[in-house]
Protein backbone atom coordinates (compact mmCIF):
# COMPACT_ATOMS: atom_id res chain seq x y z
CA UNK A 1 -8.52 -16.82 -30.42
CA UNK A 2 -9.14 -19.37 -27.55
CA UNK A 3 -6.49 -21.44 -28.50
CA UNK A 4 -4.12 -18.11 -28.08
CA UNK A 5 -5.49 -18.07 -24.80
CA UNK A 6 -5.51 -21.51 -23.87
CA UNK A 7 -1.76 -21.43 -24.80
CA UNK A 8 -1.18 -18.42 -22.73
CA UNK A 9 -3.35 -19.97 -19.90
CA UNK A 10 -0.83 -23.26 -19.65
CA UNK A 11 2.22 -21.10 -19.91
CA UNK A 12 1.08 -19.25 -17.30
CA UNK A 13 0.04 -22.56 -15.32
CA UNK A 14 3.43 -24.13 -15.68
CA UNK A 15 5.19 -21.30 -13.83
CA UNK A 16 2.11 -20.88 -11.19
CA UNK A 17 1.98 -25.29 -10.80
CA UNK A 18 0.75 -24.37 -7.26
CA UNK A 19 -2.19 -21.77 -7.75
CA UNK A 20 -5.37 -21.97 -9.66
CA UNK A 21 -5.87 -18.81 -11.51
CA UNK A 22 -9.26 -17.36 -11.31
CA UNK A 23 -10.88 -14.23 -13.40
CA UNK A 24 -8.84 -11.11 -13.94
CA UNK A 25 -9.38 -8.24 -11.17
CA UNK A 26 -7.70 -5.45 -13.01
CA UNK A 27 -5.30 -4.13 -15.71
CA UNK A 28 -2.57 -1.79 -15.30
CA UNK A 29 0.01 -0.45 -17.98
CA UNK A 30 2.67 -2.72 -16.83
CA UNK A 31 0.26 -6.29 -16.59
CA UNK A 32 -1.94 -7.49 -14.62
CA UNK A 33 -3.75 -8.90 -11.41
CA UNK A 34 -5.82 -12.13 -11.21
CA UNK A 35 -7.27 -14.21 -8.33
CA UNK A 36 -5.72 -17.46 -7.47
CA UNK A 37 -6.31 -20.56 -5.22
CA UNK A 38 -3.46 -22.12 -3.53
CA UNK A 39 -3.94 -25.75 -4.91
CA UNK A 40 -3.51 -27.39 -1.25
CA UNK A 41 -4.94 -24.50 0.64
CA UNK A 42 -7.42 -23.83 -0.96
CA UNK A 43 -6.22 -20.30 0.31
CA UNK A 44 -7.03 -17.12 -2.07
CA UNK A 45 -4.31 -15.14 -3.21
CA UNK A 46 -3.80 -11.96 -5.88
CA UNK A 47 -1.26 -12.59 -8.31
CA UNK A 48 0.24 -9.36 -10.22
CA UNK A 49 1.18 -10.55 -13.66
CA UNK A 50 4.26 -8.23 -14.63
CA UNK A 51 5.23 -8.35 -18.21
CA UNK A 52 9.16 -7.62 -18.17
CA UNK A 53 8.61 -6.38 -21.86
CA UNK A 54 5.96 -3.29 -20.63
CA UNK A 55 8.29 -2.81 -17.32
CA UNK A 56 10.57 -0.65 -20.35
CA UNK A 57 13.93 -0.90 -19.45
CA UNK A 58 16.13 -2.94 -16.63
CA UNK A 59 16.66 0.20 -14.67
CA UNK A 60 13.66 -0.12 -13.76
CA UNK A 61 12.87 -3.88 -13.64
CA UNK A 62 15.90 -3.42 -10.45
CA UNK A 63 13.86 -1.51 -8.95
CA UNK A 64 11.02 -3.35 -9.03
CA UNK A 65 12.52 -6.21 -7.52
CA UNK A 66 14.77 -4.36 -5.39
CA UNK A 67 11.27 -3.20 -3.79
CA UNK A 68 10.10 -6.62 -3.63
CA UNK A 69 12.75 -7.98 -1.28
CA UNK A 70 12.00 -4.97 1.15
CA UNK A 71 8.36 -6.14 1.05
CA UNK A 72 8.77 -9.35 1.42
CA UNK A 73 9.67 -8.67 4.86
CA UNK A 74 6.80 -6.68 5.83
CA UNK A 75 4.06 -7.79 7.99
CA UNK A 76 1.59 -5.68 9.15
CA UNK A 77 -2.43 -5.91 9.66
CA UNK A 78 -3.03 -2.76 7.91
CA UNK A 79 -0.28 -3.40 4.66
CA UNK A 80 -1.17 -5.97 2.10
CA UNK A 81 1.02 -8.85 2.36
CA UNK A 82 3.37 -10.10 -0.25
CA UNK A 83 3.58 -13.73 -0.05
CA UNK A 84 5.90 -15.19 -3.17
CA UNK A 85 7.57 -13.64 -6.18
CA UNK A 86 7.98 -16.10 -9.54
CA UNK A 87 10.29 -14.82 -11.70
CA UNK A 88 10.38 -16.37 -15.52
CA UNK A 89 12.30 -14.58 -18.90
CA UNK A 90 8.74 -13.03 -19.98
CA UNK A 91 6.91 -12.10 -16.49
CA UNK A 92 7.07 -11.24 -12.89
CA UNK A 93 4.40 -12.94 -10.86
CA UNK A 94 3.80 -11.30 -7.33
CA UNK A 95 1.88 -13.40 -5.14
CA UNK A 96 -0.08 -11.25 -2.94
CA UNK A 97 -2.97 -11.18 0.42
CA UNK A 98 -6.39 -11.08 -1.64
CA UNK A 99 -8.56 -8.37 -0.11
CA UNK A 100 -12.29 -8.61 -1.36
CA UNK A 101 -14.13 -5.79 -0.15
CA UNK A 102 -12.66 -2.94 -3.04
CA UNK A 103 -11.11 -0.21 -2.31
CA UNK A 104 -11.69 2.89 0.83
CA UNK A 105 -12.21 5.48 -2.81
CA UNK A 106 -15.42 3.42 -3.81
CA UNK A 107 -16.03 3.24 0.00
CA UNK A 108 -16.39 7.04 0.39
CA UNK A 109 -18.11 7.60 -3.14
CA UNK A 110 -20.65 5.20 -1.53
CA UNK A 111 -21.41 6.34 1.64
CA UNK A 112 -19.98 10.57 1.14
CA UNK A 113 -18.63 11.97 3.89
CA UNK A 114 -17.99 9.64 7.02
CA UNK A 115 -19.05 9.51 10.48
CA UNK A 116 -15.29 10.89 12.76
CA UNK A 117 -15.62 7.68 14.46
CA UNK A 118 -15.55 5.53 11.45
CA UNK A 119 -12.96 8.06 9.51
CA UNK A 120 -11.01 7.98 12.74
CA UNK A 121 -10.87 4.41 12.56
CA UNK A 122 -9.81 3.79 9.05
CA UNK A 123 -7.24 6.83 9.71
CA UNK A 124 -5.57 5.23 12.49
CA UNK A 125 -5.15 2.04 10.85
CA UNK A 126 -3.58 4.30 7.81
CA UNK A 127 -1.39 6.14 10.34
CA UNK A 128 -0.27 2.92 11.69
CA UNK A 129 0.61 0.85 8.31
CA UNK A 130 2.79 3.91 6.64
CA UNK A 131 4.15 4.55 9.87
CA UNK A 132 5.52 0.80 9.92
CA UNK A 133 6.85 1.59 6.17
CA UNK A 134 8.73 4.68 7.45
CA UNK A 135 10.56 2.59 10.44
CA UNK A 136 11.44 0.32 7.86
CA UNK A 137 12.61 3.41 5.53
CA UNK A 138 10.25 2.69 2.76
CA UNK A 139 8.29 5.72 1.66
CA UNK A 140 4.96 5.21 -0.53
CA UNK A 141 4.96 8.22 -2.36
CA UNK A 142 1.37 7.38 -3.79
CA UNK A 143 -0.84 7.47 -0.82
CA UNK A 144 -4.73 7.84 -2.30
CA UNK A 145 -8.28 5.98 -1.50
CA UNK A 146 -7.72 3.81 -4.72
CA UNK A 147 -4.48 2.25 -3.13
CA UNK A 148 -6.34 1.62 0.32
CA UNK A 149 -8.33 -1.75 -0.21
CA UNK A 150 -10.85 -3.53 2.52
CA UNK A 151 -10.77 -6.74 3.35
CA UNK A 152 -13.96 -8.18 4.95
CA UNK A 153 -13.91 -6.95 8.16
CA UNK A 154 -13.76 -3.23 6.91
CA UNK A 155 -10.07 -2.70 7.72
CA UNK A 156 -7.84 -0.99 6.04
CA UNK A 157 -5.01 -2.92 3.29
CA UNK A 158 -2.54 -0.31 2.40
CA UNK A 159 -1.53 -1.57 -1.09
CA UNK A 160 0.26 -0.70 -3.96
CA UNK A 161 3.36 -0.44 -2.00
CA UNK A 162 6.96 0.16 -4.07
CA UNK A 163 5.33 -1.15 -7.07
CA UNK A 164 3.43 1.18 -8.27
CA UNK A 165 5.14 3.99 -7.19
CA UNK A 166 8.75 2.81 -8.52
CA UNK A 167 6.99 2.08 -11.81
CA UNK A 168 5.47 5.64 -12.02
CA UNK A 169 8.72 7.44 -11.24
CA UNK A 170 9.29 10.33 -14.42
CA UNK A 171 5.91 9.93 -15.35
CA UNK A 172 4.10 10.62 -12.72
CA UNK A 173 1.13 12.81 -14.52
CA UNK A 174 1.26 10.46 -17.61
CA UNK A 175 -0.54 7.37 -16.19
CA UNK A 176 -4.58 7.94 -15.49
CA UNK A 177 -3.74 6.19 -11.83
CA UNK A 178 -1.04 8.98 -10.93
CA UNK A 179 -3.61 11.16 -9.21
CA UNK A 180 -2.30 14.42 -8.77
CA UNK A 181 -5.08 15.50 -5.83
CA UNK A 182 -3.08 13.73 -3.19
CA UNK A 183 0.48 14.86 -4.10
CA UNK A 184 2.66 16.78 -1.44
CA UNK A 185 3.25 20.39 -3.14
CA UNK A 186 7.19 19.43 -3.04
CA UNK A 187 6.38 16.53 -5.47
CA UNK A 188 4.46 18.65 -7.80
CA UNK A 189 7.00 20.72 -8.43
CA UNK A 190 9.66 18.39 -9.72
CA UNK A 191 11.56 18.92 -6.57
CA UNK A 192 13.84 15.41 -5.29
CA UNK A 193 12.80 15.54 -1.80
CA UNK A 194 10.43 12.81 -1.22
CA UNK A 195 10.89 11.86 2.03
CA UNK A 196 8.07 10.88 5.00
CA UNK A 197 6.51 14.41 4.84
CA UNK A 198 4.86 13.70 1.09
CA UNK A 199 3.35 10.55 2.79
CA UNK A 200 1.81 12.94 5.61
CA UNK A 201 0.33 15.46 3.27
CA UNK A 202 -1.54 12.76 1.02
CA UNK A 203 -2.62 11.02 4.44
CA UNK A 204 -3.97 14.92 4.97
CA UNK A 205 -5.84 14.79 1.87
CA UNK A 206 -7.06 11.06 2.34
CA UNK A 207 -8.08 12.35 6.15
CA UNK A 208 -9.80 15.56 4.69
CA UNK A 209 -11.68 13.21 1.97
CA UNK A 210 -13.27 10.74 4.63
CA UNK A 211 -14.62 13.76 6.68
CA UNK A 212 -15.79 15.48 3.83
CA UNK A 213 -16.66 13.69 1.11
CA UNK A 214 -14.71 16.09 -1.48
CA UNK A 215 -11.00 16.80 -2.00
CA UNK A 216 -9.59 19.57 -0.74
CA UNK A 217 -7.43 20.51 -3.92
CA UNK A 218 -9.63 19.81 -6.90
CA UNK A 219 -10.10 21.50 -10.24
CA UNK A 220 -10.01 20.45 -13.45
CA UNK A 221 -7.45 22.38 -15.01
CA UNK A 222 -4.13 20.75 -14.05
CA UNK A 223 -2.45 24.33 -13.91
CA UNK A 224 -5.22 25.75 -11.46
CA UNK A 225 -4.89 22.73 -9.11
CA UNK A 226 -1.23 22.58 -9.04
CA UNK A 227 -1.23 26.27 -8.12
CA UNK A 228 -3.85 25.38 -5.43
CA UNK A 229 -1.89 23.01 -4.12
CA UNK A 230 1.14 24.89 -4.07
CA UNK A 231 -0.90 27.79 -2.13
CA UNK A 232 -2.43 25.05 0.15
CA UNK A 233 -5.28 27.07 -0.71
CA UNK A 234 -8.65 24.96 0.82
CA UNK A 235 -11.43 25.68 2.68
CA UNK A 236 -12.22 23.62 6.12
CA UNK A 237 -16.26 22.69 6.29
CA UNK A 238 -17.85 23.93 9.15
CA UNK A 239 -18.80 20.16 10.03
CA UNK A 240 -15.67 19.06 11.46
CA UNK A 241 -14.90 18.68 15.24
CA UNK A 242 -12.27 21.44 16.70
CA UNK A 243 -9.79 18.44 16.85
CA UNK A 244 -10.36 17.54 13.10
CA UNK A 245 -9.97 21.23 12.19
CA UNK A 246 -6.40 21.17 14.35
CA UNK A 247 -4.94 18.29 12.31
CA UNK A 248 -5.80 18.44 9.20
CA UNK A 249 -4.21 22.10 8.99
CA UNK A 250 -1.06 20.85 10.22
CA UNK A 251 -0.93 18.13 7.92
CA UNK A 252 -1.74 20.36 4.88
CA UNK A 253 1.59 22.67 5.63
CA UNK A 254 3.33 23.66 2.29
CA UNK A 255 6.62 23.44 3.23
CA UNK A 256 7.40 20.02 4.32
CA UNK A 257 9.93 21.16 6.90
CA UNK A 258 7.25 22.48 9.08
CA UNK A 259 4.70 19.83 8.14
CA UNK A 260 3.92 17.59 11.65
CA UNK A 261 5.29 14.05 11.77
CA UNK A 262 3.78 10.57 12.04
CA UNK A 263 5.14 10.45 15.54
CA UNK A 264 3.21 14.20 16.10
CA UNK A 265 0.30 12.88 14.70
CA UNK A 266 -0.30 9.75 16.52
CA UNK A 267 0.05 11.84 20.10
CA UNK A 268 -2.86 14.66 18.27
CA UNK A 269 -6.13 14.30 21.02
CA UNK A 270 -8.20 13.75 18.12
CA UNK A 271 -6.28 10.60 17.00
CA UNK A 272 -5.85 9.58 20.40
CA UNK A 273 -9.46 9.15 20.55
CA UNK A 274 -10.67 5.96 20.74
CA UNK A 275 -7.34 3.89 19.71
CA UNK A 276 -7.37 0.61 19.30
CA UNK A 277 -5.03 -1.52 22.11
CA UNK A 278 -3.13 -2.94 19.67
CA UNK A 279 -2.39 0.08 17.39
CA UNK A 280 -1.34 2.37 20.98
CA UNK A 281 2.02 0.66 20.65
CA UNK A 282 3.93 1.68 17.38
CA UNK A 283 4.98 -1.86 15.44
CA UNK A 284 8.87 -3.05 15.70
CA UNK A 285 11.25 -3.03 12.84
CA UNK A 286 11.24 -5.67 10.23
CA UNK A 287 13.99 -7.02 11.33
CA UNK A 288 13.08 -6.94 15.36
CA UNK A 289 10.29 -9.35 14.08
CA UNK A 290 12.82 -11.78 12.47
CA UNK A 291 14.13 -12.38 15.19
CA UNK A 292 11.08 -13.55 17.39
CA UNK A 293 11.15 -17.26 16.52
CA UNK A 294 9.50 -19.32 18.77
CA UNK A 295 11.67 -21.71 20.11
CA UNK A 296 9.26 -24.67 21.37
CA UNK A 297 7.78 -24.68 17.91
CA UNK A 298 10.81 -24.65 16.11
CA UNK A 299 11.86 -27.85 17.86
CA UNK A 300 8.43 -29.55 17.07
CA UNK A 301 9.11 -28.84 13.82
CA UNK A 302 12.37 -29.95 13.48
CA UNK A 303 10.74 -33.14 14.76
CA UNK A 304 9.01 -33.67 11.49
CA UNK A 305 12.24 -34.24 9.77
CA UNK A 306 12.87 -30.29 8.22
CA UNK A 307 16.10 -28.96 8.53
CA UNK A 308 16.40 -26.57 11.73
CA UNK A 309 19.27 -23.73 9.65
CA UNK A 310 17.07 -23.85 6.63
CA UNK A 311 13.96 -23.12 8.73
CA UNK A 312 15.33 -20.49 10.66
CA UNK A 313 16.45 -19.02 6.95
CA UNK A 314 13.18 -19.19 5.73
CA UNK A 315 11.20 -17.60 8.43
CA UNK A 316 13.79 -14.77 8.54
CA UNK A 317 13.29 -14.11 4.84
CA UNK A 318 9.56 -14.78 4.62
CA UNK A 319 10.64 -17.34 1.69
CA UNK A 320 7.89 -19.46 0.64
CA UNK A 321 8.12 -23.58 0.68
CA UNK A 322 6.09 -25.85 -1.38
């Protein structure tokens, strides 16, 4: 057995010559994720561990890393960044931001129902992230506490992005991490409209479970919840603040045509409350922020001896240099 696993360890090794692998954080059905030290760094990463064998067919494995270019782009305080992507015959690896505080669902089992302020906070930080996705026409799909990690500081890490929602695509009930309780009604249903709205009905849900403590579509009889969710059929607690009561409502609408928008939501009073300075200002585009190279530092750089078109190249496409 360990020399299996010392044998697996160095294969792994000689594609990851730059990381240290540490202990394994989770398993998923397609691989999974272990922590890592950047050998020069010393900086820790999270490395998914993609087994091209599990990922069933290359329809899918295009996906994947069709996903993985988009998010290699993406920069954002409140989205988990993706930092290198090792391909090899057998695996994927995904070199991603390590967040070690666990995830906002363990969070809220901990403490119950939240203070506003504090679920206001975490909220606008969500807002903020999949709002940045949607400008950059990404949609999540798969919005839920368990997705929504904190790093040390208590702020919010959307994660998950593209990965695990391509991979669950046709099977979205069949994995025990495809969480019905935050699905839009539209998705549900089998229906091929997935568009921003299904993000703003599970950000409802997510909203409704900080202030609350509970879900607001629950049951365990899958048939039962679906039709509650299809009704939109919840009850508001007494608890919550007149604003609260407003928004959550509007984000809860069945039909996703009438549902209010990111843009709607982040002018809503009670989201206005108390927002951060530097999340008042929606984020630019991916590619707005490719262009912002600093000029002065590019020079200095060039001083060092690095080529000035390659640099430019890489900080355009986020690549990663030894």
């Amino acid at each position: 057995m360990d020399g299996a696993s010392n044998r697996s360890s160095s294969g792994v090794d000689m594609f990851l010559p730059n990381y240290k692998l540490g202990k394994t954080l989770g398993i998923g059905s397609f691989g999974k994720v272990k922590i890592a030290e950047h050998a020069l760094t010393g900086h820790k990463v999270a490395i998914k561990i993609l087994n091209r064998r599990k990922i069933k067919n290359m329809e899918m494995e295009e996906k994947v890393r069709r996903e993985i270019k988009i998010l290699r782009l993406f920069m954002h305080p409140h989205i988990i960044r993706l930092y290198e992507v090792i391909e090899t015959p057998s695996d994927i690896y995904v070199v991603m931001e390590y967040v070690k505080s666990g995830e906002l669902f363990d969070y809220i089992v901990e403490k119950g129902r939240l203070q506003e302020d504090e679920a206001r906070n975490f909220f606008q930080q969500i807002i903020s992230g999949v709002e940045y996705c949607h400008r950059n026409m990404v949609v999540h799909r798969d919005l839920k506490p368990e997705n929504l990690l904190l790093d040390s500081k208590w702020n919010v890490k959307i994660a998950d992005f593209g990965l695990s929602n391509i991979m669950r695509d046709g099977h979205f009930l069949k994995t025990s991490c495809g969480s019905p309780n935050y699905a839009a009604p539209e998705v549900i249903s089998g229906k091929l409209y997935a568009g921003p709205e299904v993000d703003v009905w599970s950000c409802g849900v997510i909203l409704y479970a900080l202030l609350c403590g509970t879900l607001p579509f629950d049951d365990e009889n899958i048939p039962n919840l679906f039709k509650k969710i299809k009704g939109g059929i919840y009850t508001l607690p007494s608890h919550l603040s007149p604003g609260a009561r407003d928004l959550i409502p509007r984000m809860l609408i069945v039909d996703p045509m009438k549902r209010i928008t990111i843009p709607e939501i982040r002018q809503h009073p009670w989201f206005q409350a108390h927002l951060p300075r530097y999340l008042a200002v929606p984020p630019p585009d991916t590619m707005q922020q490719a262009k912002k190279i600093d000029e002065e530092i590019l020079k200095e750089v060039v001083k060092m001896g690095f080529d000035q078109n390659q640099l430019v190249e890489s900080l355009r496409n986020r690549l990663q240099n030894e």
